[in-house]
C-alpha atoms as a PDB file:
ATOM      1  CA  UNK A   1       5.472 -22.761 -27.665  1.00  0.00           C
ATOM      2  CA  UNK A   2       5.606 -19.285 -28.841  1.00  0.00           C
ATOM      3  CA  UNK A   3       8.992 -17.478 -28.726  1.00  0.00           C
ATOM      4  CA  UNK A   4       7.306 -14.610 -26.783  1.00  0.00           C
ATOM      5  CA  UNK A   5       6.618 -15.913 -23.305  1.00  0.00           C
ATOM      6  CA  UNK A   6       5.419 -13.291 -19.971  1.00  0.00           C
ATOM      7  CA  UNK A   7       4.822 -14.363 -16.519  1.00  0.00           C
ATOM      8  CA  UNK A   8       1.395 -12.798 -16.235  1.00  0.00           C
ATOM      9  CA  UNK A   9       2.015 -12.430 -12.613  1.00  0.00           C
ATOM     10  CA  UNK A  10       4.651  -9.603 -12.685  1.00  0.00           C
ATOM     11  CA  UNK A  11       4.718  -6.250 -12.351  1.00  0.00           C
ATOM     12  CA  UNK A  12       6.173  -3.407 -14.573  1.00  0.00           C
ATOM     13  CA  UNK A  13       8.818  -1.080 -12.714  1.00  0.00           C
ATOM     14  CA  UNK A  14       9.302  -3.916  -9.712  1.00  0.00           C
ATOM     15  CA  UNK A  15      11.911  -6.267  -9.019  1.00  0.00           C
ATOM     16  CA  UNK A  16       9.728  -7.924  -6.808  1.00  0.00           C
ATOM     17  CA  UNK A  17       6.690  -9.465  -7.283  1.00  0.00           C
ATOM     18  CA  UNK A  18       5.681  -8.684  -3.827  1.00  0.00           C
ATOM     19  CA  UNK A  19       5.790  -4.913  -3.619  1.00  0.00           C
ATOM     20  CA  UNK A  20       2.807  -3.318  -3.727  1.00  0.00           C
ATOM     21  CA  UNK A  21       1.307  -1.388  -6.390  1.00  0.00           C
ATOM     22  CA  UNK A  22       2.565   2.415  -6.595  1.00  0.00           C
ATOM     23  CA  UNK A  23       0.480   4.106  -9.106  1.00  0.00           C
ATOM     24  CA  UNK A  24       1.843   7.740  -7.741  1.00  0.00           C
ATOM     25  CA  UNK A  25       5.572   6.923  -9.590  1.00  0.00           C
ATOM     26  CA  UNK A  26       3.918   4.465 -12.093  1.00  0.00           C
ATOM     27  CA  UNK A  27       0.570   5.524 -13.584  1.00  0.00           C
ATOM     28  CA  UNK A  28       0.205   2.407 -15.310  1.00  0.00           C
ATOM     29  CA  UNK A  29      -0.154   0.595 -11.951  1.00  0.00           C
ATOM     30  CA  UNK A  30      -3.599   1.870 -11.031  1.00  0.00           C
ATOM     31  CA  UNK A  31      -4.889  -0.770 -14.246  1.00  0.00           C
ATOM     32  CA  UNK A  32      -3.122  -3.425 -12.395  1.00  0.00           C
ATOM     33  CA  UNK A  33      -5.827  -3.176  -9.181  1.00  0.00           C
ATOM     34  CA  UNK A  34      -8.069  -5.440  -8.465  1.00  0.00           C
ATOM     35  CA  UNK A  35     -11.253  -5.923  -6.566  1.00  0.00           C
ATOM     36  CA  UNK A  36     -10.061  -8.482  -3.864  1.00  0.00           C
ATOM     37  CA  UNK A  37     -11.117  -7.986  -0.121  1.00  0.00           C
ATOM     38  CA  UNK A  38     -13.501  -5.075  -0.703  1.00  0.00           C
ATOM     39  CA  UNK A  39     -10.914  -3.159  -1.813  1.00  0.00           C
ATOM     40  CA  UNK A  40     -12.842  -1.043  -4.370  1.00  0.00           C
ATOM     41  CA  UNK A  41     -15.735  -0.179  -1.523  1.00  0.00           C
ATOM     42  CA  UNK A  42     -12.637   1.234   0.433  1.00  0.00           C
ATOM     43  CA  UNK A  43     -11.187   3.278  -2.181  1.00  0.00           C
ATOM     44  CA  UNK A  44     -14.480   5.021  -2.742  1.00  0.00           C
ATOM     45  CA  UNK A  45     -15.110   5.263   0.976  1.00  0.00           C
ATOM     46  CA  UNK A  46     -12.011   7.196   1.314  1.00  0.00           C
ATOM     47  CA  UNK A  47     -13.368   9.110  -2.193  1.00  0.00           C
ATOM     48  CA  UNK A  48     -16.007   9.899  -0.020  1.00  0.00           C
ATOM     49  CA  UNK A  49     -14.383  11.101   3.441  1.00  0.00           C
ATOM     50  CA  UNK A  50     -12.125  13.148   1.608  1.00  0.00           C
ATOM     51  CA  UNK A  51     -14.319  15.363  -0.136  1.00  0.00           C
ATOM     52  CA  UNK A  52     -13.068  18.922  -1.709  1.00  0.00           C
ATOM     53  CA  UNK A  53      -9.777  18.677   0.050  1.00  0.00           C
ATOM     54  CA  UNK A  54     -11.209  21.723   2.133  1.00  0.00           C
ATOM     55  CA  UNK A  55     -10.225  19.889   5.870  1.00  0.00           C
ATOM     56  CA  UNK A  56      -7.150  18.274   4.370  1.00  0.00           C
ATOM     57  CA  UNK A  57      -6.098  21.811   3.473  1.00  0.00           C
ATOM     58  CA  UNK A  58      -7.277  23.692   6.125  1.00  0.00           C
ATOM     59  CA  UNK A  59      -6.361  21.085   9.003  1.00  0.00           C
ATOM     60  CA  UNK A  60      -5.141  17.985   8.238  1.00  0.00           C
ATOM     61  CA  UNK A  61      -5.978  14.818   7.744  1.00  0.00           C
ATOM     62  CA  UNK A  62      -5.224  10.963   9.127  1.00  0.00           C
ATOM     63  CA  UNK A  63      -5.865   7.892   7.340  1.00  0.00           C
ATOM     64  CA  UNK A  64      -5.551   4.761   8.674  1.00  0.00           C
ATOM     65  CA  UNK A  65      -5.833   1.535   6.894  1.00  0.00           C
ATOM     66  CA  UNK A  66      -6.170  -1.656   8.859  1.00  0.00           C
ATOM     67  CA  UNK A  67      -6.684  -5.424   7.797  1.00  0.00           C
ATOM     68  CA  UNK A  68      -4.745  -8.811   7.832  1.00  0.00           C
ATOM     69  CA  UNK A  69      -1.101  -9.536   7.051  1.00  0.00           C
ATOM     70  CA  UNK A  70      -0.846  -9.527   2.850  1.00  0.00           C
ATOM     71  CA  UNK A  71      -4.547  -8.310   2.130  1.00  0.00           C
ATOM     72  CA  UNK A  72      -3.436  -5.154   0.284  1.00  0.00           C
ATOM     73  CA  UNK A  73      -2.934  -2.563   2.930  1.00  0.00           C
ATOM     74  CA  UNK A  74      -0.302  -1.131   1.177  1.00  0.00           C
ATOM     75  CA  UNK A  75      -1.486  -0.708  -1.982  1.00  0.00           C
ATOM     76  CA  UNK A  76      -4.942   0.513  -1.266  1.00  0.00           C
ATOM     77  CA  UNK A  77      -2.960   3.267   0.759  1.00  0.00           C
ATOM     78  CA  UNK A  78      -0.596   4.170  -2.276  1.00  0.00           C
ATOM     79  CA  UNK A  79      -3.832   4.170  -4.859  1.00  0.00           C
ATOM     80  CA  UNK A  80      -5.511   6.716  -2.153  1.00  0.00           C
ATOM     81  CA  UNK A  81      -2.089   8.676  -1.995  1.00  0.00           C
ATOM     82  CA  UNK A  82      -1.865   8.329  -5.888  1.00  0.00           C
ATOM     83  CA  UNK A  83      -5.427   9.552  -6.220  1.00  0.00           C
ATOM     84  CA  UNK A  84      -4.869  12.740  -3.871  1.00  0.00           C
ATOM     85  CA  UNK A  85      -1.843  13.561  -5.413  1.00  0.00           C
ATOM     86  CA  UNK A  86      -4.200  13.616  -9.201  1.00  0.00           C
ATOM     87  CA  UNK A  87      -6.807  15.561  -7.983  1.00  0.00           C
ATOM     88  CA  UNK A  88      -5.393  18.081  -6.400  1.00  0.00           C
ATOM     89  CA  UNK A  89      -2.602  18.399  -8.784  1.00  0.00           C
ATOM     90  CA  UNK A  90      -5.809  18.964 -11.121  1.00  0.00           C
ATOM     91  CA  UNK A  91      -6.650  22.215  -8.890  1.00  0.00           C
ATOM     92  CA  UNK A  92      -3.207  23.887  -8.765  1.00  0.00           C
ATOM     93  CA  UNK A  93      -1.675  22.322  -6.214  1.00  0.00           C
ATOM     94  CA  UNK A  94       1.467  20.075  -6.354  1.00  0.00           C
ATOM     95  CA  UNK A  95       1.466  17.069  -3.952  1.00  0.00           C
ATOM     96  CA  UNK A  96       4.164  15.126  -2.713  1.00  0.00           C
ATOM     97  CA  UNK A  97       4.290  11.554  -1.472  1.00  0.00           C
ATOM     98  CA  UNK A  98       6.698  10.867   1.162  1.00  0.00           C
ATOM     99  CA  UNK A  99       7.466   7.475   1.959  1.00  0.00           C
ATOM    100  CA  UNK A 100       8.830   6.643   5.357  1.00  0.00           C
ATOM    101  CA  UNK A 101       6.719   3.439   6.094  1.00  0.00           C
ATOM    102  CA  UNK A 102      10.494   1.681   6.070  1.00  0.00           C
ATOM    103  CA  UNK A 103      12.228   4.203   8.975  1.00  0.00           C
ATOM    104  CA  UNK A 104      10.699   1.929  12.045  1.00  0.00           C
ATOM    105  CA  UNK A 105       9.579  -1.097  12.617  1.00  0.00           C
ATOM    106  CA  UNK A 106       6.201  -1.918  14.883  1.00  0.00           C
ATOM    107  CA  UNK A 107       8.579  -4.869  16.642  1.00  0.00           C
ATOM    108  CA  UNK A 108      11.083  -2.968  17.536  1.00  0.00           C
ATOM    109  CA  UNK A 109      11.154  -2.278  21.915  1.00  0.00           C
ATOM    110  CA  UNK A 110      11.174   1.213  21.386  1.00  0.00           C
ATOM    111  CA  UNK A 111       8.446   3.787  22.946  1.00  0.00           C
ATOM    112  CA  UNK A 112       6.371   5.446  20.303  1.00  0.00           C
ATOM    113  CA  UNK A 113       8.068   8.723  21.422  1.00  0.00           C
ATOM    114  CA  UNK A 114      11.399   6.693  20.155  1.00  0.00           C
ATOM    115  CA  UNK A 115       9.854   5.565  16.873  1.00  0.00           C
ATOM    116  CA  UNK A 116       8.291   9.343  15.923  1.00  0.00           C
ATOM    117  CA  UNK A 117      11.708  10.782  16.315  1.00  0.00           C
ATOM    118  CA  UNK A 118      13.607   8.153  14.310  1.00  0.00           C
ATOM    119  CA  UNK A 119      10.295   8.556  10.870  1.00  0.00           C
ATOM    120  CA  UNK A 120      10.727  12.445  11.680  1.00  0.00           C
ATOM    121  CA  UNK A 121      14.399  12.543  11.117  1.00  0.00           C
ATOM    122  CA  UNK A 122      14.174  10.323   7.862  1.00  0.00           C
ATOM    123  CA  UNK A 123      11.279  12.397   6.964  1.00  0.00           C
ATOM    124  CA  UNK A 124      13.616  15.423   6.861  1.00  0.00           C
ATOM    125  CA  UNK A 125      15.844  13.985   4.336  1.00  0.00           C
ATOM    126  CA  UNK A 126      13.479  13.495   1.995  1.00  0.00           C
ATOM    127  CA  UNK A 127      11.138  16.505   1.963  1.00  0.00           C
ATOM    128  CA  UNK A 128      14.552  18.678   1.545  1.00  0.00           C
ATOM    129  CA  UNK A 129      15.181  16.304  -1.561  1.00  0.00           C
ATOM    130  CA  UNK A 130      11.960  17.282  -2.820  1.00  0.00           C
ATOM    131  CA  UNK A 131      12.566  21.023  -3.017  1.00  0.00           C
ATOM    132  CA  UNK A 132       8.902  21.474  -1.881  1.00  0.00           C
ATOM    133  CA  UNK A 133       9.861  23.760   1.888  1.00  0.00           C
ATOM    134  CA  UNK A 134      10.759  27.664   1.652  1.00  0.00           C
ATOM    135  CA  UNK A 135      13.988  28.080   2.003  1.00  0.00           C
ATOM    136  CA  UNK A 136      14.173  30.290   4.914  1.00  0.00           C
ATOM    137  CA  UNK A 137      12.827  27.249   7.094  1.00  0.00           C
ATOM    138  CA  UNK A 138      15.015  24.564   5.933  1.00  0.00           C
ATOM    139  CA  UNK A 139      17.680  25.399   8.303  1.00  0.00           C
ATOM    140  CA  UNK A 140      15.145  25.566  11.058  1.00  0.00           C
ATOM    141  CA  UNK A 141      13.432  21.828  10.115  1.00  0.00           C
ATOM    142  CA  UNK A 142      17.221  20.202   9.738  1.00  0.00           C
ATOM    143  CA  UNK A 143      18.038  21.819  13.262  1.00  0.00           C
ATOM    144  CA  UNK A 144      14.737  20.273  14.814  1.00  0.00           C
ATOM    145  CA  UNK A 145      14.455  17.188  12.381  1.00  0.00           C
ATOM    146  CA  UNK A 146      14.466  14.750  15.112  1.00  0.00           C
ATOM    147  CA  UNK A 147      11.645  16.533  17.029  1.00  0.00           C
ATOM    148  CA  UNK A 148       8.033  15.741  16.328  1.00  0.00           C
ATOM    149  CA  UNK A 149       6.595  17.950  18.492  1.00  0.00           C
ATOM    150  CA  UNK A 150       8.085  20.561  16.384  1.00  0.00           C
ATOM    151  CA  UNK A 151       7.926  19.465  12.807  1.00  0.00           C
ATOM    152  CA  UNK A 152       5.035  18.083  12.629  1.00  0.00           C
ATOM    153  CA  UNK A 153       2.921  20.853  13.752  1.00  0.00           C
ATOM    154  CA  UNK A 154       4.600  22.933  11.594  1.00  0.00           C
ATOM    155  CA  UNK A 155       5.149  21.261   8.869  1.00  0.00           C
ATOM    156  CA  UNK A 156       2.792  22.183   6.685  1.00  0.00           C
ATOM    157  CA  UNK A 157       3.929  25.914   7.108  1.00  0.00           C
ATOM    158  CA  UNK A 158       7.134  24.772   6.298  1.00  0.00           C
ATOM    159  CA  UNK A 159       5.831  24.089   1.939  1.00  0.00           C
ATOM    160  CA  UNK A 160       6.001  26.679  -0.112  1.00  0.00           C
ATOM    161  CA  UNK A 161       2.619  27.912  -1.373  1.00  0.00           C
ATOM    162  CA  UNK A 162       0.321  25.482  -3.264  1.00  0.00           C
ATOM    163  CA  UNK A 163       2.290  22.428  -1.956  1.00  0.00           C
ATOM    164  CA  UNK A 164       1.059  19.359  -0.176  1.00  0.00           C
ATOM    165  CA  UNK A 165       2.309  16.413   1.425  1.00  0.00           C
ATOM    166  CA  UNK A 166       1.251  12.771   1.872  1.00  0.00           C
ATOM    167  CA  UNK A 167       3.335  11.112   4.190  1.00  0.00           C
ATOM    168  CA  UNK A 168       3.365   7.467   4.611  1.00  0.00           C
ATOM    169  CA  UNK A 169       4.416   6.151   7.777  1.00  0.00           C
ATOM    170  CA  UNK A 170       5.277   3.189   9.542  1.00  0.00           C
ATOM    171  CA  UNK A 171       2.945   0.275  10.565  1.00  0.00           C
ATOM    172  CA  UNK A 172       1.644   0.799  13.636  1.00  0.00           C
ATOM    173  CA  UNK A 173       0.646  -1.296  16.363  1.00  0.00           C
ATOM    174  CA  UNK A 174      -0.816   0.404  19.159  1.00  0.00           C
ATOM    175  CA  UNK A 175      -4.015   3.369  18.667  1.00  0.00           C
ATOM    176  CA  UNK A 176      -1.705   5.858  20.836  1.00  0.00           C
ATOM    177  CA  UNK A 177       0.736   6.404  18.099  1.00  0.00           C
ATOM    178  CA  UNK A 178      -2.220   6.808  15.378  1.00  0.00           C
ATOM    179  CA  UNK A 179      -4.035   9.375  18.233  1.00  0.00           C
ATOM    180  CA  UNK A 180      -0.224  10.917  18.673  1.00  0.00           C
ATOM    181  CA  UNK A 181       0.201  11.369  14.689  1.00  0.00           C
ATOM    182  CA  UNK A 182      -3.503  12.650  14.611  1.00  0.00           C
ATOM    183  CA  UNK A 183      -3.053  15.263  17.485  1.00  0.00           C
ATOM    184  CA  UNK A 184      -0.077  16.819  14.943  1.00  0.00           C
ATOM    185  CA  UNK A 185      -1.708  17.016  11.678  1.00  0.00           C
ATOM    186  CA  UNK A 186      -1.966  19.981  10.310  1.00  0.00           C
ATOM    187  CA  UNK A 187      -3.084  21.857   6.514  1.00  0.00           C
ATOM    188  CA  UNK A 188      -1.903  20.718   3.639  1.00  0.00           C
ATOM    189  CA  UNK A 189      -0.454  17.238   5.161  1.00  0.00           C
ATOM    190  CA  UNK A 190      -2.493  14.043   5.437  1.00  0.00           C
ATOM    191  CA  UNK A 191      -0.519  11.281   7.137  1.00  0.00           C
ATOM    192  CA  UNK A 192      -1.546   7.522   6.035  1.00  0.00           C
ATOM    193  CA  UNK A 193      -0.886   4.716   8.550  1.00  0.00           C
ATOM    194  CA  UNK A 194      -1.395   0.912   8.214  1.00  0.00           C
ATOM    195  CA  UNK A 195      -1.859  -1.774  10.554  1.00  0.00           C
ATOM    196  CA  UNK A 196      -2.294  -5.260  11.365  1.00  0.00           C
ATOM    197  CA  UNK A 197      -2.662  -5.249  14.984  1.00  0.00           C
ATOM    198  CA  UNK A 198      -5.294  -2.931  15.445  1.00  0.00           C
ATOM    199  CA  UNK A 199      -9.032  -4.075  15.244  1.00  0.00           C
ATOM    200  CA  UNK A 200     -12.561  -2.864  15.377  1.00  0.00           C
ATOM    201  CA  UNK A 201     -12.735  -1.743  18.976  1.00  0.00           C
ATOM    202  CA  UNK A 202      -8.661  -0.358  18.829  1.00  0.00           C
ATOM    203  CA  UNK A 203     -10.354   1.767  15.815  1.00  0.00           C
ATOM    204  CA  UNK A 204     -13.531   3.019  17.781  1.00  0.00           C
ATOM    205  CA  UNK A 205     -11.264   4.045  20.398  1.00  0.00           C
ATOM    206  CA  UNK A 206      -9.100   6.062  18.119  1.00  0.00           C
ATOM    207  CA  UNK A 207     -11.732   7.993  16.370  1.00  0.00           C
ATOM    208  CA  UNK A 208     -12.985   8.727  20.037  1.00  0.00           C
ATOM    209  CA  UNK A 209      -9.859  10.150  20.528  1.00  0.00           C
ATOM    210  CA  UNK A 210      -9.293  12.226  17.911  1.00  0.00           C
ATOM    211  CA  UNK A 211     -12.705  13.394  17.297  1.00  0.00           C
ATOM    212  CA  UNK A 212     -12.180  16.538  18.409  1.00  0.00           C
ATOM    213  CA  UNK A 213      -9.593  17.863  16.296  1.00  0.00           C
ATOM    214  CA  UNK A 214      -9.305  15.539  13.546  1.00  0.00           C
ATOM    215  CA  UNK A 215     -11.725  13.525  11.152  1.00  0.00           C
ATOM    216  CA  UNK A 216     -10.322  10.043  10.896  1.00  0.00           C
ATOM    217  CA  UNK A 217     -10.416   7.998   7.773  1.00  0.00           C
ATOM    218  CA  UNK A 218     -10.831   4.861   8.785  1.00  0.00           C
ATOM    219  CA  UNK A 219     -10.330   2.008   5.903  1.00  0.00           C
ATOM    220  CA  UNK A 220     -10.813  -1.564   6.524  1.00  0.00           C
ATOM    221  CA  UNK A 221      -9.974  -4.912   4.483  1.00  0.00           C
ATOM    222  CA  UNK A 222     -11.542  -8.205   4.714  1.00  0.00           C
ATOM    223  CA  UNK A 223     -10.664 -11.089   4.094  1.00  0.00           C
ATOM    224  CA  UNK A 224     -10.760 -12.765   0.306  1.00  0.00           C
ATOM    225  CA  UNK A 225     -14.258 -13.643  -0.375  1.00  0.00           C
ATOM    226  CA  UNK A 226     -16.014 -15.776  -3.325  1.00  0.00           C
ATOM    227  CA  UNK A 227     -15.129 -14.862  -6.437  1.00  0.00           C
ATOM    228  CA  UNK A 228     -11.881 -12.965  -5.554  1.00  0.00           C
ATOM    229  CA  UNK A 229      -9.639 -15.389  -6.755  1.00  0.00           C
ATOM    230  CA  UNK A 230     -11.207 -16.185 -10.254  1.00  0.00           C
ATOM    231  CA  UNK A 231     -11.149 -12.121 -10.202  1.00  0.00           C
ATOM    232  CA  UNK A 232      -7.805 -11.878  -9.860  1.00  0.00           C
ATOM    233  CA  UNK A 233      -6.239 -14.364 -12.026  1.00  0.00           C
ATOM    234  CA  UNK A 234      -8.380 -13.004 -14.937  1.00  0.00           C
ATOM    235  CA  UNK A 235      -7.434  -9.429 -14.614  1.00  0.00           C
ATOM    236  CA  UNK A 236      -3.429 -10.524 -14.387  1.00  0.00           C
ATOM    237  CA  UNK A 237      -4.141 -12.539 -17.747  1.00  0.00           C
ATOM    238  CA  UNK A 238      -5.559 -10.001 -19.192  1.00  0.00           C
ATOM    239  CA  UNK A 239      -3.850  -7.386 -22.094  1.00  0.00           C
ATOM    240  CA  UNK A 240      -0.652  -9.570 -22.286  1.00  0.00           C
ATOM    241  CA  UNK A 241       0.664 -10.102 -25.524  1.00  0.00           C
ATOM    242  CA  UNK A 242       2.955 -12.935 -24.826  1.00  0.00           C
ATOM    243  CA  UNK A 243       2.253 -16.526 -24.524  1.00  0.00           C
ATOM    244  CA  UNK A 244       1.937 -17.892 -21.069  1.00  0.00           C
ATOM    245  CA  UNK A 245      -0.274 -21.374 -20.212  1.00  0.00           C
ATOM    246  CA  UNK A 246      -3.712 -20.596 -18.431  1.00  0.00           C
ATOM    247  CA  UNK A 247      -5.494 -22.090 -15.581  1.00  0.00           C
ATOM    248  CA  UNK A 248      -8.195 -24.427 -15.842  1.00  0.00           C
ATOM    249  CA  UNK A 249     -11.777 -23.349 -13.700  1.00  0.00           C
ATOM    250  CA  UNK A 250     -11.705 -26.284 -11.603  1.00  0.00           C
ATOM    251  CA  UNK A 251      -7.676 -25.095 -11.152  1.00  0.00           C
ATOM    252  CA  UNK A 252      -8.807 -21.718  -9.628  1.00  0.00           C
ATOM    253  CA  UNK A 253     -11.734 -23.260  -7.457  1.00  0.00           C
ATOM    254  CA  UNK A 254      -9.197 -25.356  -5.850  1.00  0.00           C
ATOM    255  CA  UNK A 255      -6.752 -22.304  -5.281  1.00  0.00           C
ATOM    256  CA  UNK A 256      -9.833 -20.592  -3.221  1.00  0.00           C
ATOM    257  CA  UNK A 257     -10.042 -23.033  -1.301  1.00  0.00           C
ATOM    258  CA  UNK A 258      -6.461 -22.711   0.376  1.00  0.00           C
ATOM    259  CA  UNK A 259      -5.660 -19.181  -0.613  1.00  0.00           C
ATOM    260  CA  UNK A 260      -5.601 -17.182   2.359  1.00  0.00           C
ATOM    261  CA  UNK A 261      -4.813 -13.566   1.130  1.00  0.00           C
ATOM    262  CA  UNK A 262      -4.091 -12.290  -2.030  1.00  0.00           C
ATOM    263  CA  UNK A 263      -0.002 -11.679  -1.215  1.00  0.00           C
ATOM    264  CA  UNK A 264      -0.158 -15.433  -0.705  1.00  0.00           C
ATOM    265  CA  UNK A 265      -2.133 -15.860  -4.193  1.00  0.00           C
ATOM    266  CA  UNK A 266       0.426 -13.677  -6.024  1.00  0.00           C
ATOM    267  CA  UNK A 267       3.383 -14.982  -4.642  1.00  0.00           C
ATOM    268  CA  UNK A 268       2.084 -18.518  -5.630  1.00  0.00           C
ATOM    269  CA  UNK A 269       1.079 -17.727  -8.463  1.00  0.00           C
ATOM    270  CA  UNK A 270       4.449 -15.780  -9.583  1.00  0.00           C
ATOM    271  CA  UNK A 271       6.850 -18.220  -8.246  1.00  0.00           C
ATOM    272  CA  UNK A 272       4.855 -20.773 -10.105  1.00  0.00           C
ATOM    273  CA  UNK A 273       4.544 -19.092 -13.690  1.00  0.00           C
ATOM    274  CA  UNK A 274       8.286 -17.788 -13.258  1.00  0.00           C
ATOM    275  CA  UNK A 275       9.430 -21.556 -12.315  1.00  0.00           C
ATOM    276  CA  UNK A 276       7.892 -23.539 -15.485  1.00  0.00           C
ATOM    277  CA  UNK A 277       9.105 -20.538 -17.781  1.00  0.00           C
ATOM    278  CA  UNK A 278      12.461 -21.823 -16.644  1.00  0.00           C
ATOM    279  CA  UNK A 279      11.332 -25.062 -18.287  1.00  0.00           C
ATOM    280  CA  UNK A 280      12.409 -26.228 -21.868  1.00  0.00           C
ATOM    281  CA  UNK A 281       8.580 -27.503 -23.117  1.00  0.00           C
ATOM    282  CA  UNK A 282       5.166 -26.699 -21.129  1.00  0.00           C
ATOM    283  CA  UNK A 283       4.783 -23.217 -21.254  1.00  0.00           C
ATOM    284  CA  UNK A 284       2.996 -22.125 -24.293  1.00  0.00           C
ATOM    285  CA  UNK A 285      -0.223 -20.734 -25.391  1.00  0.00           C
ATOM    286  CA  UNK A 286      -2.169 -24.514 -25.333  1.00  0.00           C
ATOM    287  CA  UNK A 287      -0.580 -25.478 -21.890  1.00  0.00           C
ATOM    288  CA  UNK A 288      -2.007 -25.426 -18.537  1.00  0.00           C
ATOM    289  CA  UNK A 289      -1.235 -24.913 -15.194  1.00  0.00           C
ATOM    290  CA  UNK A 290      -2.359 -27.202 -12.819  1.00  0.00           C
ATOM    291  CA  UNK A 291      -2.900 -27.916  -9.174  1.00  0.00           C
ATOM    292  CA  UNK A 292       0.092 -30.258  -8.819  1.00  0.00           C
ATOM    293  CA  UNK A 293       2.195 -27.472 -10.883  1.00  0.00           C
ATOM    294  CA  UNK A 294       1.029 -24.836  -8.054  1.00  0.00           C
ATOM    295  CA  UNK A 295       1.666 -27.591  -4.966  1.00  0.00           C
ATOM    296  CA  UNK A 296       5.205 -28.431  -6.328  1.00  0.00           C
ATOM    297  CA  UNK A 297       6.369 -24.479  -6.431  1.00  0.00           C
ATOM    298  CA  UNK A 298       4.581 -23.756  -2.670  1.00  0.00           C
ATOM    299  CA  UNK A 299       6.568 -26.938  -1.449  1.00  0.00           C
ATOM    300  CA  UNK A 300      10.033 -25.540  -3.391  1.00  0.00           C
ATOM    301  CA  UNK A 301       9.055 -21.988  -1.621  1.00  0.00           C
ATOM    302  CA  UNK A 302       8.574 -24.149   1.693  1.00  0.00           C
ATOM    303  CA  UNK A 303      11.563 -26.079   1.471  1.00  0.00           C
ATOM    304  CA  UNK A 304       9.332 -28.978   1.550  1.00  0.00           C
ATOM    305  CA  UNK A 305       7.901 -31.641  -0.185  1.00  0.00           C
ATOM    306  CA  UNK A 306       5.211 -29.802  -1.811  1.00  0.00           C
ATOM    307  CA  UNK A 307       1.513 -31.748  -0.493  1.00  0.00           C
ATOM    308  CA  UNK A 308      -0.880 -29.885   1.120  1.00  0.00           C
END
């Protein structure tokens, strides 16, 4: 066994193998993507909607990012954010992500109007932090920080020349709050929303909606297809330097065939690597990991008896 050993399955800068990539405060995490779920198509779709910037800095812009529970909503909308914030830092301007997905949650039995306040006084807090809003309007934003209807509309006003601001907000659940975020955007702010409830037709009806004043960006994720799995694995074994046991082909074919989503693949496959490093022997360069290794750590994680 060598003396050097990784789990190939964690991430840099994260506690937490389960937080998603956040290549905006950790450029090294855009090399850690990979093409799962049609991922990669997205990306370039958004690529594609958002052009020169020129309606994102004139008007505004909404994304909105839906899919399954744990196919990589989150961190296709952080690469996207991460992305803006490059490109347009390339042209002069300095961007700002603002995360505020955490202020609300879609469960809670509060009315949107109820949710919008609570992510627009949270939002406050932050942007001030950032030292990005003229200082003659920062009394005005802390004395109407709880009032959408008058940040957000003027919120972009509120950045001093040059600046930008991606704002990440909460999941969503219903297309009124992604129409009532879209009816407030305004230049040099695009607001990124995720969700798991809304589907195909709850889309349609939103971009009906906002049509008129706003251009939608409407990313979707599938499920994990053929391949994805295999894909995955390799790219997490890839460029380490330390000695960690590998998994057999007929290993990963059997993992696609219960693997649901890819947070259920990495979870797996974390807790499973970071379990037999614990172990005295079994966890060097001409080890493997098999199926019954990868059934015993989901049953630990279950609190069961590890079959399936």
């Amino acid at each position: 066994m060598t003396d050097k050993r990784v789990n190939p399955f964690a991430v840099p800068w994260f506690d937490s193998p389960m937080q998603p990539l956040r290549p905006f405060d950790h450029e090294s995490h855009e090399d850690f993507y990979v093409d799962v779920d049609g991922s990669f198509a997205e990306y370039a779709r958004f690529h594609r909607e958002m052009g020169d910037f020129d309606s994102m800095l004139r008007r505004g812009r909404v994304a909105l990012v839906t899919g399954d529970t744990g196919c990589g909503k989150s961190a296709l909308v952080n690469r996207c954010a991460g992305w803006v914030k490059q490109e347009l830092g390339r042209r002069g301007h300095r961007v700002e992500v603002v995360d505020v997905t955490q202020a609300a949650d879609p469960d809670d039995p509060i009315g949107i109007p109820e949710r919008m306040s609570v992510v627009c006084d949270q939002l406050f807090d932050q942007v001030r932090d950032l030292g990005v809003l003229r200082p003659e309007v920062v009394d005005e934003f802390r004395g109407h920080r709880d009032l959408p209807h008058r940040v957000y509309p003027n919120l972009g006003g509120y950045l001093r020349a040059d600046h930008a601001l991606v704002v990440l907000l909460p999941e969503v659940a219903l297309a009124r709050e992604v129409v009532a975020y879209a009816r407030y955007a305004r230049g040099r702010v695009l607001f990124f929303l995720e969700s798991t409830a809304l589907g195909p037709d709850d889309v349609r009806e939103v971009v009906r909606a906002t049509e008129s004043f706003t251009g939608l960006v409407d990313l979707r994720l599938g499920e994990l297809r053929e391949g994805d799995v295999h894909r995955f694995v390799r790219k997490r074994f890839a460029g380490h330097e330390g000695g960690f046991p590998r998994l057999l082909e007929e290993t990963l074919d059997w993992a696609s065939g219960w693997v649901r989503s890819v947070a259920q693949l990495q979870r797996s496959m974390h807790s499973t690597y970071g379990y037999l490093m614990d172990q005295r022997t079994g966890y060097g360069d001409d080890d493997v990991v098999t199926k019954e290794d990868i059934t015993a750590e989901v049953g630990r994680q279950a609190g069961g008896t590890g079959k399936t």
